[in-house]
N, C-alpha and C. Protein backbone atom coordinates (compact mmCIF):
# COMPACT_ATOMS: atom_id res chain seq x y z
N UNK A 1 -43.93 118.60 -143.99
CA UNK A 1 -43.10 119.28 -144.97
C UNK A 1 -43.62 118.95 -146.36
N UNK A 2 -43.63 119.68 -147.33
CA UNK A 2 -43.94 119.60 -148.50
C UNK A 2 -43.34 120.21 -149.55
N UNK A 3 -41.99 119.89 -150.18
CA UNK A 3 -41.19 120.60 -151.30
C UNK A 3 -40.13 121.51 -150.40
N UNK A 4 -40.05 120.56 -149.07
CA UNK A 4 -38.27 121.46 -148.58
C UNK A 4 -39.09 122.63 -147.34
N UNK A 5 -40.66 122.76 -148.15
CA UNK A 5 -40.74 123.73 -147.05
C UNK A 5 -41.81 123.03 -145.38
N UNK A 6 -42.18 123.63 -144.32
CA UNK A 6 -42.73 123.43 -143.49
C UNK A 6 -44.02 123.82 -143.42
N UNK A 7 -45.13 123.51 -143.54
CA UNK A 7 -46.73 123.71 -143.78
C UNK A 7 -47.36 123.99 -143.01
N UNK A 8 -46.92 123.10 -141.55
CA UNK A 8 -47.62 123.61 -140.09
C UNK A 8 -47.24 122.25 -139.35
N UNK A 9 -48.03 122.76 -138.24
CA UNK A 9 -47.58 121.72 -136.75
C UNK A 9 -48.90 120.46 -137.02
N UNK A 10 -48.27 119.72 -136.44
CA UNK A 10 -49.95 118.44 -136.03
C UNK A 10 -50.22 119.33 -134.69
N UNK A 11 -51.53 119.78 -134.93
CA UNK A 11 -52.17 120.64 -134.02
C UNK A 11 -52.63 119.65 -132.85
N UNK A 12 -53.21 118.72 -133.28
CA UNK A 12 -53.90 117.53 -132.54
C UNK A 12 -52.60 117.10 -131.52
N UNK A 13 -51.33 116.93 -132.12
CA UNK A 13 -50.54 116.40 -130.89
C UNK A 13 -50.18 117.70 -130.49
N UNK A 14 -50.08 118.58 -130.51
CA UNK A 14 -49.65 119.79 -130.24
C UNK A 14 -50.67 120.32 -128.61
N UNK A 15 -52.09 119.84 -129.44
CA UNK A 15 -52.88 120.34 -128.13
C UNK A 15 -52.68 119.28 -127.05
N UNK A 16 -52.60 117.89 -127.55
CA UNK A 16 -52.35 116.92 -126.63
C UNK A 16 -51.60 116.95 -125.50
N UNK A 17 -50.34 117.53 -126.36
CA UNK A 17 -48.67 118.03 -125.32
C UNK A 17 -49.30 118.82 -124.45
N UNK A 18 -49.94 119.92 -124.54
CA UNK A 18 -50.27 120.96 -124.18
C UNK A 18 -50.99 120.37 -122.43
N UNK A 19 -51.89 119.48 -122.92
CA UNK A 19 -52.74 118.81 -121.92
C UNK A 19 -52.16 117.97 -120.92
N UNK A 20 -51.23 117.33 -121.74
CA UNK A 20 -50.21 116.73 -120.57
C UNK A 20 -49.44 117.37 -119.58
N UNK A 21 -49.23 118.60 -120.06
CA UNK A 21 -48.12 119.19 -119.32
C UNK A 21 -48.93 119.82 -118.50
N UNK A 22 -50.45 120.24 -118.53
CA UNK A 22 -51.26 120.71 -117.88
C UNK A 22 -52.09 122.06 -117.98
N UNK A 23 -51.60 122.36 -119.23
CA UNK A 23 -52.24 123.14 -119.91
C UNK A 23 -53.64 122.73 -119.95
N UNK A 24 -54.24 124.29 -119.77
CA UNK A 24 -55.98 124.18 -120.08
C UNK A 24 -55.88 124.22 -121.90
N UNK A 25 -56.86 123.65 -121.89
CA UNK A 25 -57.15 123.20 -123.60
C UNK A 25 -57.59 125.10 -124.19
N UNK A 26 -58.34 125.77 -123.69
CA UNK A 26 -58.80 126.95 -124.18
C UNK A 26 -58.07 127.83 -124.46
N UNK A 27 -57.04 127.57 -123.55
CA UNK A 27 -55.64 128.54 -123.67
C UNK A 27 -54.74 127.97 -124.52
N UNK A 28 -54.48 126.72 -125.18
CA UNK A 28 -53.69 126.11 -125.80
C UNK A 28 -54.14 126.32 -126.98
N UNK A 29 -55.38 126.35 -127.39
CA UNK A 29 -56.21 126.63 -128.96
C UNK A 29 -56.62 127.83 -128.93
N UNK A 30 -55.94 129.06 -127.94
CA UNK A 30 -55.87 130.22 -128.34
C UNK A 30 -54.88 131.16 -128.27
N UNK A 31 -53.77 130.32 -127.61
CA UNK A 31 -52.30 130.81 -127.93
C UNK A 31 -51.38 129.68 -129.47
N UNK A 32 -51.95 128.60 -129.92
CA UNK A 32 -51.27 127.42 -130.41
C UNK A 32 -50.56 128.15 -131.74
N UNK A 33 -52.19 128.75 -132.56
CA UNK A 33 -52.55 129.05 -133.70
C UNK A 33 -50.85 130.29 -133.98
N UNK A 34 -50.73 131.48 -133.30
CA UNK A 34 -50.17 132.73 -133.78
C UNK A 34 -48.82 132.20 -133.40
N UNK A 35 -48.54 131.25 -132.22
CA UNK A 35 -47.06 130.77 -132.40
C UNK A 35 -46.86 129.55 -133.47
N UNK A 36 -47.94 128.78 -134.05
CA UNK A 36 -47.48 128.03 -134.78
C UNK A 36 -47.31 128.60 -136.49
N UNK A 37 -47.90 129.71 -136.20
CA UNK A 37 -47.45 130.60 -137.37
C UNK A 37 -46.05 131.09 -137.52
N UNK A 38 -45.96 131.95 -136.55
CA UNK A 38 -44.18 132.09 -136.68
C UNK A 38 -43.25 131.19 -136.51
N UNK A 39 -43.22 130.44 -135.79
CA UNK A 39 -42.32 129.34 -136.31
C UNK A 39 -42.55 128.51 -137.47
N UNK A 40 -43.62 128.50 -138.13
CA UNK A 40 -43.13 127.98 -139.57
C UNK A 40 -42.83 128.99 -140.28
N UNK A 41 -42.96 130.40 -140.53
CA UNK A 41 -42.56 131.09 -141.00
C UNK A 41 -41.21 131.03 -140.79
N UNK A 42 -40.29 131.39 -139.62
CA UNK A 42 -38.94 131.03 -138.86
C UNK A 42 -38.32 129.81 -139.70
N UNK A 43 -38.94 128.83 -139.11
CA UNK A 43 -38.23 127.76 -139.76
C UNK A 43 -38.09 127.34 -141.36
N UNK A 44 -39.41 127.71 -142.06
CA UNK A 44 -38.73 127.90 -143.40
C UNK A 44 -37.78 128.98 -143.93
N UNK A 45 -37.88 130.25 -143.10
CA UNK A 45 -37.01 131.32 -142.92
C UNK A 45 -35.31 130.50 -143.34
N UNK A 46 -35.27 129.52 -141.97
CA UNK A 46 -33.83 128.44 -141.48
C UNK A 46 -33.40 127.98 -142.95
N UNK A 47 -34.70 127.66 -143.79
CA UNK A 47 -34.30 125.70 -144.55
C UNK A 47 -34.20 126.83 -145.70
N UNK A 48 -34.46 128.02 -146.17
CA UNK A 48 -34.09 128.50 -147.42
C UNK A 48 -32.80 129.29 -147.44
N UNK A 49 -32.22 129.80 -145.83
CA UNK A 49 -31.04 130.13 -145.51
C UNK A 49 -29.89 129.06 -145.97
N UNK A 50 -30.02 128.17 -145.23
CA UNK A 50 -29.19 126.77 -145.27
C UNK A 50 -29.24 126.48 -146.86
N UNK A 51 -30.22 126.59 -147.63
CA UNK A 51 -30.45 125.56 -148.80
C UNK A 51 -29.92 126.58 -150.16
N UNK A 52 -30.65 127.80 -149.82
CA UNK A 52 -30.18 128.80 -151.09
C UNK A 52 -31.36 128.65 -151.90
């Protein structure tokens, strides 16, 4: 977070999770990117709702 808003995911633990759960890595760093976009979009969407 930086000034209230959300910047992005730690990709690195993100792919990690991904691997644990058993995710192939190729598919995780080519689906990660376009959902970790909308949800920070979403979620700062949330924190400027809530905040005003």
């Amino acid at each position: 977070m930086s000034g209230g808003a959300v910047l992005g995911w730690d990709m690195a633990a993100a792919l990690q999770l991904g691997v644990a759960l058993g995710l192939s890595p190729f598919i995780i760093a080519e689906l990660l990117p376009p959902i970790e976009a909308v949800m920070v979009r979403k979620t700062n969407q949330e924190i400027e709702h809530h905040h005003g």
